[in-house]
Protein backbone atom coordinates (compact mmCIF):
# COMPACT_ATOMS: atom_id res chain seq x y z
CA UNK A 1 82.58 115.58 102.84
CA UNK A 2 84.96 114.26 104.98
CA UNK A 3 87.87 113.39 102.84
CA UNK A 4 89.83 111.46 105.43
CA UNK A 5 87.25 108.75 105.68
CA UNK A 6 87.09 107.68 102.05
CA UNK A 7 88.62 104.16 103.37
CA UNK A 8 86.17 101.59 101.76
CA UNK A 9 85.76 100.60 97.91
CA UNK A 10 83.14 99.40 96.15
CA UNK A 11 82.78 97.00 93.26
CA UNK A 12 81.11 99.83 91.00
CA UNK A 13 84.69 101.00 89.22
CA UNK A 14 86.56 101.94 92.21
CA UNK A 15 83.80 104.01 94.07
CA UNK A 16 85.32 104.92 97.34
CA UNK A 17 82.74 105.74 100.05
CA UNK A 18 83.10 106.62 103.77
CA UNK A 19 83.72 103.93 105.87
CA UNK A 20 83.32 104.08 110.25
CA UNK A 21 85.21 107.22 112.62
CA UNK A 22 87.91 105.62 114.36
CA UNK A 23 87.37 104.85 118.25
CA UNK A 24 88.74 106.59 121.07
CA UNK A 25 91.38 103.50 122.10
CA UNK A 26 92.43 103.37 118.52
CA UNK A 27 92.96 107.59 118.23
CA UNK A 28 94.66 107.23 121.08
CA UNK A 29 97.39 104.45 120.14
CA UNK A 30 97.59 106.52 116.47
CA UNK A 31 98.57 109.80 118.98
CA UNK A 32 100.98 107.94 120.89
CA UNK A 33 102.94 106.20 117.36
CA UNK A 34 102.84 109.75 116.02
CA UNK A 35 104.30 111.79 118.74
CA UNK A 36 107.07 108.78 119.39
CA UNK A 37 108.11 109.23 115.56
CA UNK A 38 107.87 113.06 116.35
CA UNK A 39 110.37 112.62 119.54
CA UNK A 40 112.31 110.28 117.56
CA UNK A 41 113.08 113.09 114.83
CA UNK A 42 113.34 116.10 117.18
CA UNK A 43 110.26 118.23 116.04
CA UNK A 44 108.73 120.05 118.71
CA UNK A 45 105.83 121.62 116.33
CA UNK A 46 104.31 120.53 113.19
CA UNK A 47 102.32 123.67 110.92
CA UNK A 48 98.85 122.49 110.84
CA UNK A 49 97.20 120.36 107.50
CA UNK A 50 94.44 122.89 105.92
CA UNK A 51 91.20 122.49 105.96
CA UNK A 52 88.95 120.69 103.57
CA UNK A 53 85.77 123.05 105.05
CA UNK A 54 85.89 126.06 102.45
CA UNK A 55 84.59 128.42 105.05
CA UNK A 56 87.23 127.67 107.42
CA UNK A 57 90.11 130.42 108.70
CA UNK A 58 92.69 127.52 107.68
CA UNK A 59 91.06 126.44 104.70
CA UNK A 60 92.80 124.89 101.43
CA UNK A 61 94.21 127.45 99.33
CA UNK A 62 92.40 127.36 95.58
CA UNK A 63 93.82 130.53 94.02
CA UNK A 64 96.26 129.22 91.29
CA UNK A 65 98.27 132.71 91.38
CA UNK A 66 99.52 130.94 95.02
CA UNK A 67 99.39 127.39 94.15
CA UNK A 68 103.23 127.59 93.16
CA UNK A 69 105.89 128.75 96.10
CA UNK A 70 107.90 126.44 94.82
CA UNK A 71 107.95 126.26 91.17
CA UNK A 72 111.02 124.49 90.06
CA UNK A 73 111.10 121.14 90.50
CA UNK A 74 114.03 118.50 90.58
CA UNK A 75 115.06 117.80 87.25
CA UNK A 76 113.64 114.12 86.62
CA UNK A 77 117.05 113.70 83.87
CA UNK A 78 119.86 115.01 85.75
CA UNK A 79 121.74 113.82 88.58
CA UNK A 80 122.59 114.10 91.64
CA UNK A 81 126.27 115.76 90.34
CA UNK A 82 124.55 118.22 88.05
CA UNK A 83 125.66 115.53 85.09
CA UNK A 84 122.86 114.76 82.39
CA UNK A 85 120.81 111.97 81.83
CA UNK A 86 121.56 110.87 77.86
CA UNK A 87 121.04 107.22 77.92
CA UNK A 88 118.68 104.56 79.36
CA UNK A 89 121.88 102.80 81.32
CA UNK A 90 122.68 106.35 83.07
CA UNK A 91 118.97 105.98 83.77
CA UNK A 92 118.76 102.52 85.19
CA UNK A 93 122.31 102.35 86.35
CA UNK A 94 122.42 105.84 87.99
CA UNK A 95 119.15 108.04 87.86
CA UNK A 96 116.60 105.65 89.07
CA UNK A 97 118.33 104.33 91.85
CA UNK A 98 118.68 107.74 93.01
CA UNK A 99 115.48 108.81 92.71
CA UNK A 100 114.16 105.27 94.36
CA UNK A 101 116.99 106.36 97.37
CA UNK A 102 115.08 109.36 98.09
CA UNK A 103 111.91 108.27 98.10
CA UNK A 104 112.73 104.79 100.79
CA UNK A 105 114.66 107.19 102.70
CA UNK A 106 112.57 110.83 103.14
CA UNK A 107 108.86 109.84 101.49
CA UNK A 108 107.50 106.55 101.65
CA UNK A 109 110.06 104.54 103.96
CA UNK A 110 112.28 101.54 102.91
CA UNK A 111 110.52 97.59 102.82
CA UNK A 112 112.75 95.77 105.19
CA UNK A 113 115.05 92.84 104.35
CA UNK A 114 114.35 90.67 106.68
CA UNK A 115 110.00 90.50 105.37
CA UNK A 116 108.96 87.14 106.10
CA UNK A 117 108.12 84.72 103.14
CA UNK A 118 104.28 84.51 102.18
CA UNK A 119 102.61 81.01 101.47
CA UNK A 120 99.50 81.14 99.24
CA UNK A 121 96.73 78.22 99.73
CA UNK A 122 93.53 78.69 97.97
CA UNK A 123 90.88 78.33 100.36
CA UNK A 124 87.92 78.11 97.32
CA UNK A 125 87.15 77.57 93.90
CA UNK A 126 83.72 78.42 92.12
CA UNK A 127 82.36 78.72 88.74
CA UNK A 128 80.06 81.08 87.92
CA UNK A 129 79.74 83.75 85.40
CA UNK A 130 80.66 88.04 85.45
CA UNK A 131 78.10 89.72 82.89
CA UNK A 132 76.79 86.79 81.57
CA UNK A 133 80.53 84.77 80.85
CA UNK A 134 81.48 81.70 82.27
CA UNK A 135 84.10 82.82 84.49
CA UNK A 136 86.59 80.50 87.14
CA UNK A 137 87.43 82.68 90.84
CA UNK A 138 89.72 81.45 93.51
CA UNK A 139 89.62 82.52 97.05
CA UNK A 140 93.17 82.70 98.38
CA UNK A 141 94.92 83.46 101.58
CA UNK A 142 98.92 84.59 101.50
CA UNK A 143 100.14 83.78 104.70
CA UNK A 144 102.63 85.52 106.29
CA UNK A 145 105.20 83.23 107.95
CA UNK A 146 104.97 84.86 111.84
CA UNK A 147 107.15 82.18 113.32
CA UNK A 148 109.75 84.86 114.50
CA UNK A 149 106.59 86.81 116.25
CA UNK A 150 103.90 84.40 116.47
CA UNK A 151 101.92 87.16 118.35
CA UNK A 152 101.00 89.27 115.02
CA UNK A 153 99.51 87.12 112.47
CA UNK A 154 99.40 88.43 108.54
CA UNK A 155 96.70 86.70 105.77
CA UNK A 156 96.49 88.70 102.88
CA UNK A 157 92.63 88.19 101.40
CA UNK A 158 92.96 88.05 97.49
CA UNK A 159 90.03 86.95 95.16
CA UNK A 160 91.08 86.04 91.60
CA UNK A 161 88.54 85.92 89.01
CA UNK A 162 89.78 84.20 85.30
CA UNK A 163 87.76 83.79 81.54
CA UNK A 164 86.41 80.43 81.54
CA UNK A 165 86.72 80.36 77.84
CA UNK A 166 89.44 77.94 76.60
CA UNK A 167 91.34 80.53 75.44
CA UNK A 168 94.74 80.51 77.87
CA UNK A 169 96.19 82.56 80.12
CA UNK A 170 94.43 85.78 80.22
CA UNK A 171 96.36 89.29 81.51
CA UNK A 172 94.69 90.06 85.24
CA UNK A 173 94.03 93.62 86.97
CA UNK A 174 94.24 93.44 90.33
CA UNK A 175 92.50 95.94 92.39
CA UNK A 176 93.03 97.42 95.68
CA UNK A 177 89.60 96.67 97.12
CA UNK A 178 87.47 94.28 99.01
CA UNK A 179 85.32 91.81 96.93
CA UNK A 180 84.05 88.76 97.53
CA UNK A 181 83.64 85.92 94.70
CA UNK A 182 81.26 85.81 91.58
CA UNK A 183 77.82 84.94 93.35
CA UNK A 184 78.42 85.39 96.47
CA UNK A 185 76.57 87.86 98.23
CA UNK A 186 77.55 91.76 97.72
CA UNK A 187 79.63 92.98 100.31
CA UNK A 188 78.38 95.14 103.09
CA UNK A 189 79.76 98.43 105.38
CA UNK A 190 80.49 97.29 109.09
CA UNK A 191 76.89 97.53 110.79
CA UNK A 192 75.15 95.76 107.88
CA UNK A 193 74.86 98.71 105.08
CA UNK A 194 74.74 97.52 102.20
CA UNK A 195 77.07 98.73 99.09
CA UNK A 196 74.87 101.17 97.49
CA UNK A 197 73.84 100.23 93.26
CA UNK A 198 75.76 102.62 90.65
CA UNK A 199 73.45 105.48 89.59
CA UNK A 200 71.28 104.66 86.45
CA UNK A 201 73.32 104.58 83.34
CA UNK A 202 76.15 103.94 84.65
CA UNK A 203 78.60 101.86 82.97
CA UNK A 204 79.08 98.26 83.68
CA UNK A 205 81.43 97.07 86.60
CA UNK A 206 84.72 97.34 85.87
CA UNK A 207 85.02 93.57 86.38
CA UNK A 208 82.32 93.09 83.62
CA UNK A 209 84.00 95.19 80.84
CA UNK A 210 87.53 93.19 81.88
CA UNK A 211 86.17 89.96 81.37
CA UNK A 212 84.20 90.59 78.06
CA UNK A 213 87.35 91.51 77.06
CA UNK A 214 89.29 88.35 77.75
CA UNK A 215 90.77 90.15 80.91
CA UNK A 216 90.81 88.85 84.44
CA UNK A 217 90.90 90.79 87.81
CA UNK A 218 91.62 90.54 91.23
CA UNK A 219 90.40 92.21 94.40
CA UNK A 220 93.55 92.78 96.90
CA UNK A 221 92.27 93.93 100.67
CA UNK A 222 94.54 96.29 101.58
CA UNK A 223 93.99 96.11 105.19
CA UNK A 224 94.93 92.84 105.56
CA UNK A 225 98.16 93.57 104.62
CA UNK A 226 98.28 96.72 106.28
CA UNK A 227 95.63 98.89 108.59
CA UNK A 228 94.91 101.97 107.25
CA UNK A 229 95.71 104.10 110.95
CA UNK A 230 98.33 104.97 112.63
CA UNK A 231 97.76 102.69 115.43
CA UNK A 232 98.05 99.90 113.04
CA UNK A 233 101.75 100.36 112.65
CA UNK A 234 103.13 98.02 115.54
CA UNK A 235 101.18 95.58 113.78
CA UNK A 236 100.04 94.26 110.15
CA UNK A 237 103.05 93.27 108.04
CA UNK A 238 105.26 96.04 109.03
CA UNK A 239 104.42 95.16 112.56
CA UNK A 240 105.74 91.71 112.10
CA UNK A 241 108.87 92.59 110.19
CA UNK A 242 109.62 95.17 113.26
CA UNK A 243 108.38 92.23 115.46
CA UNK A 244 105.73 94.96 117.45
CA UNK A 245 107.94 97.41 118.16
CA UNK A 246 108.10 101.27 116.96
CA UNK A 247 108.74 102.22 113.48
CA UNK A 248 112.12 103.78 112.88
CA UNK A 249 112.20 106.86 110.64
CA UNK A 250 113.06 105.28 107.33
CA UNK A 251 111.19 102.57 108.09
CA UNK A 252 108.08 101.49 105.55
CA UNK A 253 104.65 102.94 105.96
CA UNK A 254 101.30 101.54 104.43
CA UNK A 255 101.65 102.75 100.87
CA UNK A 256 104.31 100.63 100.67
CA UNK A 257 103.18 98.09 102.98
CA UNK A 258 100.53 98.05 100.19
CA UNK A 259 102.82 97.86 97.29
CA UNK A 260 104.18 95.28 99.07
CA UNK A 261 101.48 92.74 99.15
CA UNK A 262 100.43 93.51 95.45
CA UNK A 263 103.69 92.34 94.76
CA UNK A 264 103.22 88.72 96.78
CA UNK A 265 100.17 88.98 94.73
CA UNK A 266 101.77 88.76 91.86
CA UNK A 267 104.33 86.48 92.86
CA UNK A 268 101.46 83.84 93.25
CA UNK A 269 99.62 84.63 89.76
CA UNK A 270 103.07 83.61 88.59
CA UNK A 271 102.58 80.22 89.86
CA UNK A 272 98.71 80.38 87.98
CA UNK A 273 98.51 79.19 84.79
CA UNK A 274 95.49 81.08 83.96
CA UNK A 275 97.59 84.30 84.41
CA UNK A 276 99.30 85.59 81.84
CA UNK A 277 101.94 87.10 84.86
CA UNK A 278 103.48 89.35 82.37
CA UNK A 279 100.80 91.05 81.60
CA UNK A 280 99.33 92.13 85.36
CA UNK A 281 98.29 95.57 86.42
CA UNK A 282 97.84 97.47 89.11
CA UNK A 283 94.63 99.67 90.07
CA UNK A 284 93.55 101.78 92.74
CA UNK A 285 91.44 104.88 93.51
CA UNK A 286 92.17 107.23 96.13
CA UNK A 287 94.68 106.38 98.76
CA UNK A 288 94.52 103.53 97.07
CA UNK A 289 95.07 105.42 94.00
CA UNK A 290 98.20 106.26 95.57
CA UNK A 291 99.78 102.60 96.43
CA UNK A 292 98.46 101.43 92.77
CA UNK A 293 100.82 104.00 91.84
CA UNK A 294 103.44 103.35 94.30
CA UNK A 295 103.55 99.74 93.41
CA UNK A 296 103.87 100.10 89.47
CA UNK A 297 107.28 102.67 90.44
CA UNK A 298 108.77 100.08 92.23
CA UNK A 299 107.74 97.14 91.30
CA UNK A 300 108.91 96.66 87.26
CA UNK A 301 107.12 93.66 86.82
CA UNK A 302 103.54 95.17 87.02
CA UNK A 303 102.85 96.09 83.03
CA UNK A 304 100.11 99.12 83.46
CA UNK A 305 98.48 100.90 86.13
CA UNK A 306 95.22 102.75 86.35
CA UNK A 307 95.98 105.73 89.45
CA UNK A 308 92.30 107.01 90.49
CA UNK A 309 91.87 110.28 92.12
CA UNK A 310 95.34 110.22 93.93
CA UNK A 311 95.86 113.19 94.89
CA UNK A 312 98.37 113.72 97.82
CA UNK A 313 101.14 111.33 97.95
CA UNK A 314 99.98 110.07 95.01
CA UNK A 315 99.90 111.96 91.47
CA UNK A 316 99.87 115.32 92.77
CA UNK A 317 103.06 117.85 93.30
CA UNK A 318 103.87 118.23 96.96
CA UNK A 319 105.28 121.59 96.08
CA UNK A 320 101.93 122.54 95.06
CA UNK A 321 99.71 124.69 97.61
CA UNK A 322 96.58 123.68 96.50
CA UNK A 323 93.98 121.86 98.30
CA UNK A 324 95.20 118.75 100.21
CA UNK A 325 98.97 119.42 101.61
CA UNK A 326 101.89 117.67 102.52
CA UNK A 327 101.36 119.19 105.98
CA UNK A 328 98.00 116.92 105.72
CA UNK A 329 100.27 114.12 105.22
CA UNK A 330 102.14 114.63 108.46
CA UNK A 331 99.59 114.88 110.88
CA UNK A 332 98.19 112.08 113.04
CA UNK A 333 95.49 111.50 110.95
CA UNK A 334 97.63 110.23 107.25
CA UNK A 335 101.21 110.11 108.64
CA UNK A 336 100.79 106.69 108.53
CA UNK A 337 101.11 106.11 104.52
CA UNK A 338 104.28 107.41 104.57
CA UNK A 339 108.29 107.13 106.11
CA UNK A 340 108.69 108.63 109.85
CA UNK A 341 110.84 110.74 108.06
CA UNK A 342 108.63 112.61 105.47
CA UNK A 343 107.15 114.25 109.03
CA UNK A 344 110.09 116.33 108.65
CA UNK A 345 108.39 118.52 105.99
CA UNK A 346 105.77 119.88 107.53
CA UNK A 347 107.93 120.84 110.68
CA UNK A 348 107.85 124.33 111.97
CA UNK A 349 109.80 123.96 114.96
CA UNK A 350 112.55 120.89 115.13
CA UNK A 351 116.24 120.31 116.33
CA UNK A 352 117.06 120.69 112.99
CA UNK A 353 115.22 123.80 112.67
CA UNK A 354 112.22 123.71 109.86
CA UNK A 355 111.38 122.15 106.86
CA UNK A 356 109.33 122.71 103.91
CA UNK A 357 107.83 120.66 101.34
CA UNK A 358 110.63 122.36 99.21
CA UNK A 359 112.65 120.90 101.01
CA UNK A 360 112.17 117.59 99.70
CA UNK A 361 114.34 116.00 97.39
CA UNK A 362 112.16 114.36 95.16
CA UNK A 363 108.60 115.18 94.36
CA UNK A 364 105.31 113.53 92.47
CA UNK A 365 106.85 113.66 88.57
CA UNK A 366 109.65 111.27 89.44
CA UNK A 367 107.30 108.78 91.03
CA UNK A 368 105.10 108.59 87.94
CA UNK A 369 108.94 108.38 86.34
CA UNK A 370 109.57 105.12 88.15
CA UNK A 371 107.03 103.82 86.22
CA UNK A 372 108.53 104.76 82.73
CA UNK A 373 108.46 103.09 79.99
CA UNK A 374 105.89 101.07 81.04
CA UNK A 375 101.97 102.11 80.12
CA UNK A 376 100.80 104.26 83.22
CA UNK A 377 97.28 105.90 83.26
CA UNK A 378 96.36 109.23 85.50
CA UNK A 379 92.55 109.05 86.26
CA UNK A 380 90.94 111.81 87.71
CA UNK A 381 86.97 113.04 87.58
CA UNK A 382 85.37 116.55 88.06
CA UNK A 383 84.92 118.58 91.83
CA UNK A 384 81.01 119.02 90.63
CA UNK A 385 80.89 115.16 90.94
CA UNK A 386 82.66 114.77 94.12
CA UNK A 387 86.29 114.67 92.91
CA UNK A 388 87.55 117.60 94.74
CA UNK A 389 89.38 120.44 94.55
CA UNK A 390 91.24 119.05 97.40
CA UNK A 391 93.18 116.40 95.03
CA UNK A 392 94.56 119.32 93.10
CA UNK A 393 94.02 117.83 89.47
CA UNK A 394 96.06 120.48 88.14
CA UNK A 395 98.87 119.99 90.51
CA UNK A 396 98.42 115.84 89.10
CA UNK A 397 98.49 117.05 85.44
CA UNK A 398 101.75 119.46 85.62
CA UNK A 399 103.23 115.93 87.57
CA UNK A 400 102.93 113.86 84.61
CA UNK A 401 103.83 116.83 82.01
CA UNK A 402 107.29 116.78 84.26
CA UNK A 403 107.24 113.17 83.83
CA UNK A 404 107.39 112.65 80.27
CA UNK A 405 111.24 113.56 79.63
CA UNK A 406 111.74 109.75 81.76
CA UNK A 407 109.35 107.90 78.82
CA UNK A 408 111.07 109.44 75.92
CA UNK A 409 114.10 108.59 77.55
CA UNK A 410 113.16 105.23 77.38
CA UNK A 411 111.36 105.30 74.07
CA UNK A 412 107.55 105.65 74.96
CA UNK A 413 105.68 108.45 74.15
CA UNK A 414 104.01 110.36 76.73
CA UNK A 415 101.43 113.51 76.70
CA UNK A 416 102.33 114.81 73.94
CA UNK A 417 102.91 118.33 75.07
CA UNK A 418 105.74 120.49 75.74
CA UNK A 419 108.01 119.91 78.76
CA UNK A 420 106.69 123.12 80.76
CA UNK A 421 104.70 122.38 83.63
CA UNK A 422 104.11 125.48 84.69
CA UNK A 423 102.55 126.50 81.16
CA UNK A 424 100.48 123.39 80.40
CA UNK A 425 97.01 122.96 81.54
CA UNK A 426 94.85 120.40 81.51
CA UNK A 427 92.83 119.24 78.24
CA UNK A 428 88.74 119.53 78.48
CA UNK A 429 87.11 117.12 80.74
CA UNK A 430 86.70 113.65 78.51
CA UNK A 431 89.32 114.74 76.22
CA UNK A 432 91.77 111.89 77.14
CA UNK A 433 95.53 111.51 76.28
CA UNK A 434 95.89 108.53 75.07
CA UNK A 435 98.22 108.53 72.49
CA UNK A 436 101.41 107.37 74.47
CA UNK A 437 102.66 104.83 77.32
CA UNK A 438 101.74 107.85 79.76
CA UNK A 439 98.18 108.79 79.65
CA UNK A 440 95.96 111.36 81.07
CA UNK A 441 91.88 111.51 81.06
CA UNK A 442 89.33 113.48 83.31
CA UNK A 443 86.16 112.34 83.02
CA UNK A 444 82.82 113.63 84.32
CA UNK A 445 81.85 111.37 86.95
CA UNK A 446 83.28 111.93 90.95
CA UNK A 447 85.67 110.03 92.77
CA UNK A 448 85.91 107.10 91.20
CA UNK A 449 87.65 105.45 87.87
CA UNK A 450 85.07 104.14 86.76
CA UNK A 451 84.15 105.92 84.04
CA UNK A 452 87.62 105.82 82.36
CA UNK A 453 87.45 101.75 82.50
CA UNK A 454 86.20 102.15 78.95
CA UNK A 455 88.84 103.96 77.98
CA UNK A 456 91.74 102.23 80.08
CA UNK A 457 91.02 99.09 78.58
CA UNK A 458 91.31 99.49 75.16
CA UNK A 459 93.89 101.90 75.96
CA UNK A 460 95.88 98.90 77.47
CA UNK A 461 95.46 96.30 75.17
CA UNK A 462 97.17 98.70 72.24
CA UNK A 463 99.58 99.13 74.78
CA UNK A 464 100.19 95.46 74.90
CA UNK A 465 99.36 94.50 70.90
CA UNK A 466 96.71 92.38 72.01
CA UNK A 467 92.61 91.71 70.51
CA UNK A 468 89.87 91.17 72.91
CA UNK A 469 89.30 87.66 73.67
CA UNK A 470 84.87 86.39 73.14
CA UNK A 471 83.99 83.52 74.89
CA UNK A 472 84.70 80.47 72.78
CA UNK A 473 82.94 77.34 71.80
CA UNK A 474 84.48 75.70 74.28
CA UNK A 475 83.29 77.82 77.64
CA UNK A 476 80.92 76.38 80.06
């Protein structure tokens, strides 16, 4: 399985499934951006990513006596002068920004002021119905004002589907996926493959069980925000802000490019009034599982996030040696998700000598912290299924353990287990957490969410004090 090509998702709950190899021309432009951020930092070497083929000489390490060279992890509650964290202001006067410092400036790369505006038309309205309920979707385009660089042009595809039930404005997932409108035909893989049908007894869509509920959703392409290669960086929306030129090494890569356009996004269902924009969440599975996650830390608007299978970048502890690596991260092949800078850490040979991924100042547990106290759900599913070893579920799990001093902080509840990561281990598969504003739940299917939709969504409406909504007398 090749992990690095789970780029498409399907409607069926966030399946991801292997989308086309990259051409030669487009390798070769994603060689030549790497190696210029390499020259631009001074690393002559970087150690090699693992390997995902167990039967490799390099493969990924999955003995948990060595998944830990770096065990201690930065303190999510005390500063950056050794001081304590005791109130929510220190928190969201002093801790946060710190923590949100680090990661712009060594990990995911900082959004650029100068991002041009984003105009939202909406190019079609149907009504149809999602599991048998009279629904209303809107086809929009957000685009990006290119006027300074007329040569790169940005339109962010979004799809919002809404209850056509008379009841008001209804709370909205949006999704990082591609989907096309109720009715329309299914999407298809480039080359005409159909999306394949979720196996028998399967749950129903995600986008079914959020609409019987009185929920709406929203499919967000991420690519046209952002290409998922390295190649893509001199162009997309960080191409435009940089006006085609070379990312600098704290400049933004496409997790937060991501991030970025889920919060336009949201700046439109704002305008919508059948949004109810305070109650919007983020979802994602994968890499995609990754810039859900990313977006909810930085952007405190969002109200709950689903993270699916994230792995890397994502949920997981860098510091863990387990599976996928940050040295994974740095190579031509994912470098792209993340700051120029984070290449540092997985340098064996540099100007400024070598780095390590203990190096780093800030690690997985204070990104799910960004998101505190707002409700924020860790999805993962089983390696006999498909999910894995290679996302390192118990790497994810000690994450949001170290997590949970930032919710109490902040009066939500979170795991409900002790503080010590490196003691606490993961409950039974389905054997959710879901007692608190941070939740946890493995379930039994592969890489996907989609079995914990069931969950998530009651889940999120106790979060939020709210009944599911029936379709009402007055629907179509």
């Amino acid at each position: 399985m090749k992990l690095r090509n789970l780029t498409l998702i399907a409607l069926f709950g966030g399946l991801s499934l292997p989308g086309q190899p990259p051409s030669p021309e487009l390798q070769k432009q994603t060689q030549a951006d790497h190696q210029n951020m390499m020259d631009q930092l001074g690393i002559k070497a970087l150690r090699p990513g693992p390997s995902g083929n167990e039967s490799a000489p390099n493969h990924a390490n999955y003995d948990e006596s060595l998944a830990n060279p770096y065990p201690k992890l930065p303190d999510v509650l005390i500063l950056k002068n050794g001081k304590k964290v005791t109130s929510a202001k220190i928190w969201w006067d002093q801790r946060r920004p710190e923590i949100v410092e680090d990661f712009d400036r060594e990990v995911l790369g900082r959004v650029p002021k100068n991002v041009p505006r984003v105009t939202w038309t909406i190019a079609r309205t149907v009504h149809d119905k999602v599991g048998g309920i009279p629904v209303v979707g809107k086809q929009l385009v957000g685009h990006v004002d290119n006027s300074s660089y007329p040569s790169i042009n940005v339109d962010i595809q979004l799809i919002l589907v809404t209850p056509d039930n008379g009841a008001g404005r209804a709370p909205v997932m949006t999704m990082f996926r591609f989907g096309g409108l109720p009715g329309d035909p299914p999407p298809t893989f480039p080359g005409g493959r159909a999306m394949p049908a979720p196996p028998p007894g399967s749950d129903p869509p995600a986008t079914e069980q959020l609409i019987a509920d009185g929920w709406g959703y929203a499919f967000l392409n991420p690519v046209s925000v952002q290409a998922d290669n390295g190649a893509g960086l001199t162009k997309g929306i960080i191409g435009l802000a940089n006006k085609g030129e070379w990312r600098k090494p704290d400049d933004w890569g496409a997790l937060r490019a991501w991030a970025w356009g889920a919060s336009r996004a949201l700046d439109y269902f704002e305008t919508d009034p059948a949004v109810d924009a305070k109650h919007v969440g983020i979802d994602g599975v994968s890499r995609y599982g990754k810039a859900a996650l990313v977006t909810m830390a930085y952007d405190q608007r969002f109200a709950v996030v689903l993270v699916g299978s994230s792995g890397e970048g994502g949920a997981k502890l860098h510091r863990r040696n387990w599976g996928e690596a940050v040295e994974s991260l740095t190579g031509s092949g994912e470098y792209h998700w993340m700051a120029g800078n984070f290449l540092k850490y997985g340098a064996s040979e540099a100007t400024f000598g070598s780095k390590n991924p203990g190096d780093l100042p800030v690690d997985a547990h204070e990104l799910i912290a960004l998101c505190a106290p707002r409700p924020t759900f860790i999805s993962y599913g089983v390696p006999e299924k498909g999910d894995a070893k290679w996302l390192d579920h118990q790497g994810s799990f000690m994450a949001a353990v170290a997590a949970g001093p930032a919710f109490r902080l902040l009066g939500a509840k979170d795991l409900g287990t002790s503080d010590d990561y490196m003691k606490e281990k993961m409950p039974p598969v389905n054997t959710g957490l879901l007692d608190g504003q941070l939740a946890w739940r493995q379930h039994d299917g592969g890489h996907t969410d989609g079995p914990n939709w069931k969950y998530f969504i009651p889940w999120a409406d106790r979060m939020f004090g709210r009944h599911p909504v029936t379709k009402s007398a007055s629907a179509r």
